[in-house]
PDB file of N, CA and C in Angstrom:
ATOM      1  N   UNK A   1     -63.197 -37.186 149.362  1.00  0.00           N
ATOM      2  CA  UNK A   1     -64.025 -36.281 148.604  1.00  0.00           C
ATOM      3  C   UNK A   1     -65.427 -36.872 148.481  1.00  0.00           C
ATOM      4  N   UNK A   2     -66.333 -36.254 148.697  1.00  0.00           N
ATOM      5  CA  UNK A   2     -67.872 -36.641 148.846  1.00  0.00           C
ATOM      6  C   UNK A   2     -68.373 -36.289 147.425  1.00  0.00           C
ATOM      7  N   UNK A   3     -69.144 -36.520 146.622  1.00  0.00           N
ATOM      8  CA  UNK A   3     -69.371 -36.462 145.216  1.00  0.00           C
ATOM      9  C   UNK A   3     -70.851 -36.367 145.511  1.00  0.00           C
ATOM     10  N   UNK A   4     -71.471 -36.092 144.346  1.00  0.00           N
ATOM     11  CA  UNK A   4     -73.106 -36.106 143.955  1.00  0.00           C
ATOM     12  C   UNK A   4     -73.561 -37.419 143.546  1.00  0.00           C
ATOM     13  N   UNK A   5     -73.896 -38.065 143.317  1.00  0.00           N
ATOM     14  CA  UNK A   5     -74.465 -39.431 141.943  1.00  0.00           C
ATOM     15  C   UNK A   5     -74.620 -38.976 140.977  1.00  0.00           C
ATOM     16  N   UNK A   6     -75.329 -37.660 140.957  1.00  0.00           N
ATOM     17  CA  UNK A   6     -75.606 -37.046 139.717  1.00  0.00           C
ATOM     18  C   UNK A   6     -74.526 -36.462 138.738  1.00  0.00           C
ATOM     19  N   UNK A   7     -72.979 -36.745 139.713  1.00  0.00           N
ATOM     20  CA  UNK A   7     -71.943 -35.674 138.458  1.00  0.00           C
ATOM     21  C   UNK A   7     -71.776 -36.585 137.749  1.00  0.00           C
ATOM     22  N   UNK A   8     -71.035 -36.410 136.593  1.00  0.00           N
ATOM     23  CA  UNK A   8     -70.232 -36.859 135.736  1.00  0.00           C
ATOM     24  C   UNK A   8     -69.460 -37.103 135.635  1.00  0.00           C
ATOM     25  N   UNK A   9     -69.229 -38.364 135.757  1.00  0.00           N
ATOM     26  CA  UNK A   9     -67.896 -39.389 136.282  1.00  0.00           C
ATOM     27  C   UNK A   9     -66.810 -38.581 135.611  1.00  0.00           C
ATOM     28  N   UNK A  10     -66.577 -38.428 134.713  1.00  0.00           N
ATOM     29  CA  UNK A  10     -65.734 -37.963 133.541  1.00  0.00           C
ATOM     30  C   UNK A  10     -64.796 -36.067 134.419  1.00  0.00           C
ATOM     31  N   UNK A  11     -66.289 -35.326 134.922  1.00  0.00           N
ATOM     32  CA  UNK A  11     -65.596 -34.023 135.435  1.00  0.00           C
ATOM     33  C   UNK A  11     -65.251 -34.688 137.120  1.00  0.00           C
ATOM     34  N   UNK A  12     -65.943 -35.832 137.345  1.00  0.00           N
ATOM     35  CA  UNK A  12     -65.560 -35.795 138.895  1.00  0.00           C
ATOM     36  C   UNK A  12     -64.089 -36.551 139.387  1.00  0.00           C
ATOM     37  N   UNK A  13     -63.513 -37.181 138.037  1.00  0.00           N
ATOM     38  CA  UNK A  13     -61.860 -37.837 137.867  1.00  0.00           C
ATOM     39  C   UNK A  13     -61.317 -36.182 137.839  1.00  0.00           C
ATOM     40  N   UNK A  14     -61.861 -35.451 136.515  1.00  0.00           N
ATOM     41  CA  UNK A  14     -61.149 -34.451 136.322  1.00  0.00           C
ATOM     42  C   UNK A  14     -60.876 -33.536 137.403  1.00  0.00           C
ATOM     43  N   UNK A  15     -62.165 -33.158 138.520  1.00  0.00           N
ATOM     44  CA  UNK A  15     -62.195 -32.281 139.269  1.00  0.00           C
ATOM     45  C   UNK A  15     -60.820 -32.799 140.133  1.00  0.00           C
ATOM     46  N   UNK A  16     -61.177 -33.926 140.524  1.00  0.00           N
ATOM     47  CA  UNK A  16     -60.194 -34.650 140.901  1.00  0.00           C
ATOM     48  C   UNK A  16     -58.294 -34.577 141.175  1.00  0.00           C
ATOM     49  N   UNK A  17     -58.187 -34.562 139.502  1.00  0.00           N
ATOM     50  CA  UNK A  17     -56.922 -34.137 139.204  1.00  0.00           C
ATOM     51  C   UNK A  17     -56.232 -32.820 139.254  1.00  0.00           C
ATOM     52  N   UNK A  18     -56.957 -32.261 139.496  1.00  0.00           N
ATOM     53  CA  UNK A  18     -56.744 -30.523 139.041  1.00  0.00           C
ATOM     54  C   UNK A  18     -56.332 -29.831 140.412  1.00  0.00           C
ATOM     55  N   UNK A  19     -56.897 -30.680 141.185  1.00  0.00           N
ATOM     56  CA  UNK A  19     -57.202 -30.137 142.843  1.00  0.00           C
ATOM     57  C   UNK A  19     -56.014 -30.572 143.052  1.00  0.00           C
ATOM     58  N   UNK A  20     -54.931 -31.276 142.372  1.00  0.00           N
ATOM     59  CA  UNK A  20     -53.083 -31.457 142.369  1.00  0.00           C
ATOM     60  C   UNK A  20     -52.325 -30.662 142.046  1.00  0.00           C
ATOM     61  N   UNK A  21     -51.050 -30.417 141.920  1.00  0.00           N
ATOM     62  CA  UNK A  21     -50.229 -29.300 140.997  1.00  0.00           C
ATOM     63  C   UNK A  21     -50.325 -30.295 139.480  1.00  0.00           C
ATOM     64  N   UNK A  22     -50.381 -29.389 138.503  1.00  0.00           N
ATOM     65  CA  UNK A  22     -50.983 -30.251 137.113  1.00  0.00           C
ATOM     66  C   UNK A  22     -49.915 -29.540 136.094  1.00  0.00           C
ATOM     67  N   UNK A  23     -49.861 -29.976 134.892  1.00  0.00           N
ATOM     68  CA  UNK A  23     -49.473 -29.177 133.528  1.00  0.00           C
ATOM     69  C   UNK A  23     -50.791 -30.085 132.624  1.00  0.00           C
ATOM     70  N   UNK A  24     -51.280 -29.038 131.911  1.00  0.00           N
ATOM     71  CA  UNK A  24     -52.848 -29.470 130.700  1.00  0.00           C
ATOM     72  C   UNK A  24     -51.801 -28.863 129.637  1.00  0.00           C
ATOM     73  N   UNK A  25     -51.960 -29.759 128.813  1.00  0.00           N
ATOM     74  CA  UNK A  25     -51.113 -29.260 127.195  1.00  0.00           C
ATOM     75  C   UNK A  25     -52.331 -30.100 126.165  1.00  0.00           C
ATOM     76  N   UNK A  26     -52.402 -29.345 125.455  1.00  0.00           N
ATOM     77  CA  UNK A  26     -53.237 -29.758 124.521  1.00  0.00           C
ATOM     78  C   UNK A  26     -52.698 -29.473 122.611  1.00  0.00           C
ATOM     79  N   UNK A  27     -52.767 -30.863 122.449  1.00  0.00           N
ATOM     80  CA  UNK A  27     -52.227 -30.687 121.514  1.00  0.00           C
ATOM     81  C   UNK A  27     -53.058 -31.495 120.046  1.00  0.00           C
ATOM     82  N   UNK A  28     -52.558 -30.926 118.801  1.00  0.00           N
ATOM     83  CA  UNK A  28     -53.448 -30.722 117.552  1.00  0.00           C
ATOM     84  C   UNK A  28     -51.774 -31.325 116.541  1.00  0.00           C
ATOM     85  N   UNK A  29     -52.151 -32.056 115.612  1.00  0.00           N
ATOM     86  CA  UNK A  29     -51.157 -32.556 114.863  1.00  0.00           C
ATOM     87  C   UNK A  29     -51.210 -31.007 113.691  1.00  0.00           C
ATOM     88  N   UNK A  30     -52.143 -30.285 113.860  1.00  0.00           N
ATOM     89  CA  UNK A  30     -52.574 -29.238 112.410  1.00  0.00           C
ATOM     90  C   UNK A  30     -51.544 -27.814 113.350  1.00  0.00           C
ATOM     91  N   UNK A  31     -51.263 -28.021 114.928  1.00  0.00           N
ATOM     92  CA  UNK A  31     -51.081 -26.783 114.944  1.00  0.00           C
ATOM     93  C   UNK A  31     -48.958 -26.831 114.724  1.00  0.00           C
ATOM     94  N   UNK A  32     -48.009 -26.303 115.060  1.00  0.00           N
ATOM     95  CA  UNK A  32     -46.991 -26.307 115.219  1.00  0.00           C
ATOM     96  C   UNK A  32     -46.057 -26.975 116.793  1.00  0.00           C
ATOM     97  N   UNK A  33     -47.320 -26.145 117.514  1.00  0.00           N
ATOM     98  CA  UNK A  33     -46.394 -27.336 118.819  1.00  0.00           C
ATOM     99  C   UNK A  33     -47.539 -27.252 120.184  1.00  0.00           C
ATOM    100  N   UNK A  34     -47.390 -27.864 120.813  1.00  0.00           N
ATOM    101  CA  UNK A  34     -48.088 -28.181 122.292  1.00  0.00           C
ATOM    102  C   UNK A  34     -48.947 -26.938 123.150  1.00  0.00           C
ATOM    103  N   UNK A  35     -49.665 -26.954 123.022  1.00  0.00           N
ATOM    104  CA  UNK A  35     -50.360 -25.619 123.808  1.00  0.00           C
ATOM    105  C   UNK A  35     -50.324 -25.923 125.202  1.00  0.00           C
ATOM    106  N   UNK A  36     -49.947 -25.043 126.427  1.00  0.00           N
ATOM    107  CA  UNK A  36     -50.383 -25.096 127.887  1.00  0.00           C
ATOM    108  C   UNK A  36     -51.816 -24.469 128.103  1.00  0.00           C
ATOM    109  N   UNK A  37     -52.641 -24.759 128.806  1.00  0.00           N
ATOM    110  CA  UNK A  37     -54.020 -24.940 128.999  1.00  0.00           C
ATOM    111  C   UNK A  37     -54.369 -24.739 130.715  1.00  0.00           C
ATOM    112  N   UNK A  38     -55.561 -24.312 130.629  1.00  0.00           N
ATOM    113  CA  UNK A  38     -55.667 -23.672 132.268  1.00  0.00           C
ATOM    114  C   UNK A  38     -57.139 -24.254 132.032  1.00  0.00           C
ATOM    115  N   UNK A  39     -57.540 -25.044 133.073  1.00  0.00           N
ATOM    116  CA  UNK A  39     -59.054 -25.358 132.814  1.00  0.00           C
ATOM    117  C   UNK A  39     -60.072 -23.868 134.188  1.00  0.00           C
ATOM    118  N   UNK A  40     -60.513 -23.455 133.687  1.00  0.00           N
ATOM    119  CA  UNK A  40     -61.345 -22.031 134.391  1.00  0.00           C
ATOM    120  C   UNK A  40     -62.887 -22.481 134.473  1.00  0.00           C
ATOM    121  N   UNK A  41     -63.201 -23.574 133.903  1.00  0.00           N
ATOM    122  CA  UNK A  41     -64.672 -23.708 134.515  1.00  0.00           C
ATOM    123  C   UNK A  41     -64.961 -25.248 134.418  1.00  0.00           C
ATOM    124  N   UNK A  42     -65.486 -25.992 134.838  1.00  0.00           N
ATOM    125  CA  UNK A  42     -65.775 -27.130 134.665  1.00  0.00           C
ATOM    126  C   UNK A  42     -67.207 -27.784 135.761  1.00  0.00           C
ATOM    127  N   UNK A  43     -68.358 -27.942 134.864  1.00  0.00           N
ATOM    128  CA  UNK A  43     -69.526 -28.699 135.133  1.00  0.00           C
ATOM    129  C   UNK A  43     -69.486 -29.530 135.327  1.00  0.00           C
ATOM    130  N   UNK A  44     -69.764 -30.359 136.688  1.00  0.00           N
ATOM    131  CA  UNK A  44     -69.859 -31.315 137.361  1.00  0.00           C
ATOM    132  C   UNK A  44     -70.855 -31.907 136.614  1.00  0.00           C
ATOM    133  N   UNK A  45     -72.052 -31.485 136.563  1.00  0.00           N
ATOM    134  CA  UNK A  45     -73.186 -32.439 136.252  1.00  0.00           C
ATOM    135  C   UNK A  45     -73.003 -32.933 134.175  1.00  0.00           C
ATOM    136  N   UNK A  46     -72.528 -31.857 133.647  1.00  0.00           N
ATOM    137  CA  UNK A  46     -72.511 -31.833 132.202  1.00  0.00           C
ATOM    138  C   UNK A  46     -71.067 -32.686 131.306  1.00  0.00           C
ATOM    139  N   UNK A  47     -69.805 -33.058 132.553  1.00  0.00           N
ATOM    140  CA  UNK A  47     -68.339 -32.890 131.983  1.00  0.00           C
ATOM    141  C   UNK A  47     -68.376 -31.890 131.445  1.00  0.00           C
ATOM    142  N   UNK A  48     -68.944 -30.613 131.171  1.00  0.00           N
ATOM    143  CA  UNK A  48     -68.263 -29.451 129.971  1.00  0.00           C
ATOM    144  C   UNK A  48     -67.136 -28.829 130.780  1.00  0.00           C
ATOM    145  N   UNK A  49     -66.060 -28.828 130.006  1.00  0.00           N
ATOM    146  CA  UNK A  49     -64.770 -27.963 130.770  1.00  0.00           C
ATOM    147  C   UNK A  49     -64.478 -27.185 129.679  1.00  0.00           C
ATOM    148  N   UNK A  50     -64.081 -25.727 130.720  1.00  0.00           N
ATOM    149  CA  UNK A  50     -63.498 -24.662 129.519  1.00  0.00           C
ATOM    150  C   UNK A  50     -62.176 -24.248 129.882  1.00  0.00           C
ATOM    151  N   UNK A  51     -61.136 -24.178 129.118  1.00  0.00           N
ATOM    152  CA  UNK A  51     -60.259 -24.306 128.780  1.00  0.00           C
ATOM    153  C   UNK A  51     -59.632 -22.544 128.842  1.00  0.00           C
ATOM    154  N   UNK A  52     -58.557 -22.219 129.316  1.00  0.00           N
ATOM    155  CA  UNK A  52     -57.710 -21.350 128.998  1.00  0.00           C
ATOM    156  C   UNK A  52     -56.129 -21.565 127.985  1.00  0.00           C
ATOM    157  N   UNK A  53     -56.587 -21.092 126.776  1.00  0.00           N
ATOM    158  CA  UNK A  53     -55.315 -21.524 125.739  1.00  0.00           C
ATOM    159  C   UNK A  53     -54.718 -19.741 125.699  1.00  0.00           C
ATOM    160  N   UNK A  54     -53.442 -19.539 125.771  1.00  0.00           N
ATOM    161  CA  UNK A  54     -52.822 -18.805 125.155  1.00  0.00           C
ATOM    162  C   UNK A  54     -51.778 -19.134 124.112  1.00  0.00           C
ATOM    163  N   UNK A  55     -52.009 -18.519 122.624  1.00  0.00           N
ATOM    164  CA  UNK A  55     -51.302 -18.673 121.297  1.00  0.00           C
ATOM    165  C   UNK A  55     -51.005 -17.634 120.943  1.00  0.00           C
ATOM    166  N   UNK A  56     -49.917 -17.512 120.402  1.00  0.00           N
ATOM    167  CA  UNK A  56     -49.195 -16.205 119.623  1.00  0.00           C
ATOM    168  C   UNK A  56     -49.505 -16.712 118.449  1.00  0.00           C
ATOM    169  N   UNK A  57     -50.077 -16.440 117.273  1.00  0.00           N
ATOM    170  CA  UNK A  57     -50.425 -16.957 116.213  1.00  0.00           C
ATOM    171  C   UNK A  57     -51.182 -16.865 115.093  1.00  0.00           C
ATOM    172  N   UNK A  58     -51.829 -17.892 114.550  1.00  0.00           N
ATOM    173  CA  UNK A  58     -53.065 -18.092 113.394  1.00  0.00           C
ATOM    174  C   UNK A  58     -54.080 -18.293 115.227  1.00  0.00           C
ATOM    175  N   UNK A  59     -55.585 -17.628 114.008  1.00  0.00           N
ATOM    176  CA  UNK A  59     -56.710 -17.802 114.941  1.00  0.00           C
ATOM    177  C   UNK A  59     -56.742 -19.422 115.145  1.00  0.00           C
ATOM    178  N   UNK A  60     -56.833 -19.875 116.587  1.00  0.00           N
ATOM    179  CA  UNK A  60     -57.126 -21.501 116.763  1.00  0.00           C
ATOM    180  C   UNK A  60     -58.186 -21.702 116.764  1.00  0.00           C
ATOM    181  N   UNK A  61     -59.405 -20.776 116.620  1.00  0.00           N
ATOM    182  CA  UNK A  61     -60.754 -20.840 117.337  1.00  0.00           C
ATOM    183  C   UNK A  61     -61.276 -22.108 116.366  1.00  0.00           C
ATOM    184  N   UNK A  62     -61.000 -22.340 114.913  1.00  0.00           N
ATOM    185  CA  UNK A  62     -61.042 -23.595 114.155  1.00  0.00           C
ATOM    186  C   UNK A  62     -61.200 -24.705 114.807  1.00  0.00           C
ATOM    187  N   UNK A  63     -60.460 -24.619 116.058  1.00  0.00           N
ATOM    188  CA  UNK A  63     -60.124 -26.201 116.304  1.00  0.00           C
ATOM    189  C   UNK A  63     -60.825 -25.926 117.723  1.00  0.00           C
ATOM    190  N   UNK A  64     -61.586 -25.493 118.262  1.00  0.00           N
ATOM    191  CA  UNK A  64     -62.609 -25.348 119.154  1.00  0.00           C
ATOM    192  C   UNK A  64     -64.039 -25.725 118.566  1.00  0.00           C
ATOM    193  N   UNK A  65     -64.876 -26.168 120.102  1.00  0.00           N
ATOM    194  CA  UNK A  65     -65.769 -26.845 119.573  1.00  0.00           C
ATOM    195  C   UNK A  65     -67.423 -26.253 119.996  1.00  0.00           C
ATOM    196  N   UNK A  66     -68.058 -25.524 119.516  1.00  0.00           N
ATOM    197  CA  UNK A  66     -69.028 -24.767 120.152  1.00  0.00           C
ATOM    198  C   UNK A  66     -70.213 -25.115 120.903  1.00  0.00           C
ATOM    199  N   UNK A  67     -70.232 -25.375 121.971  1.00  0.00           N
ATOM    200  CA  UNK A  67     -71.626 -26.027 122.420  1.00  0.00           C
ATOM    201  C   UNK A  67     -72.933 -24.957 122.895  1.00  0.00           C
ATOM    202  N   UNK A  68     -73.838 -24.955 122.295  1.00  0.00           N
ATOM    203  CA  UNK A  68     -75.269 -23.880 122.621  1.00  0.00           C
ATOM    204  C   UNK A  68     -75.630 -24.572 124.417  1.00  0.00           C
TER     205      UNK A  68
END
């Protein structure tokens, strides 16, 4: 895999991993149990990754983190 200098070490492990068969669970001691997670966008140059959560539930958006 040929990389930039400029990415972000951090998304270019991640890009990395993903490009495998994966399971992302993300998990919160506040929620009840383990969330499965789909990553749908991820910035090379920034690490910002966005996340696909599906919950049957209370709103989680609490425990999300908003970046402008």
């Amino acid at each position: 895999m040929i990389t930039n200098p400029l990415d972000n070490p951090s998304a270019t492990i991640i890009r990395s991993l993903i490009q495998q068969q994966y399971t992302l669970s993300v998990y919160s001691q506040d929620l009840p149990q383990v969330l499965q997670a789909e990553v749908v966008e991820l910035n090379s140059s920034t690490g910002r990754m966005i996340l696909e959560i599906e919950y049957i539930g209370e709103n989680i958006e609490r425990f999300s983190i908003k970046v402008a």
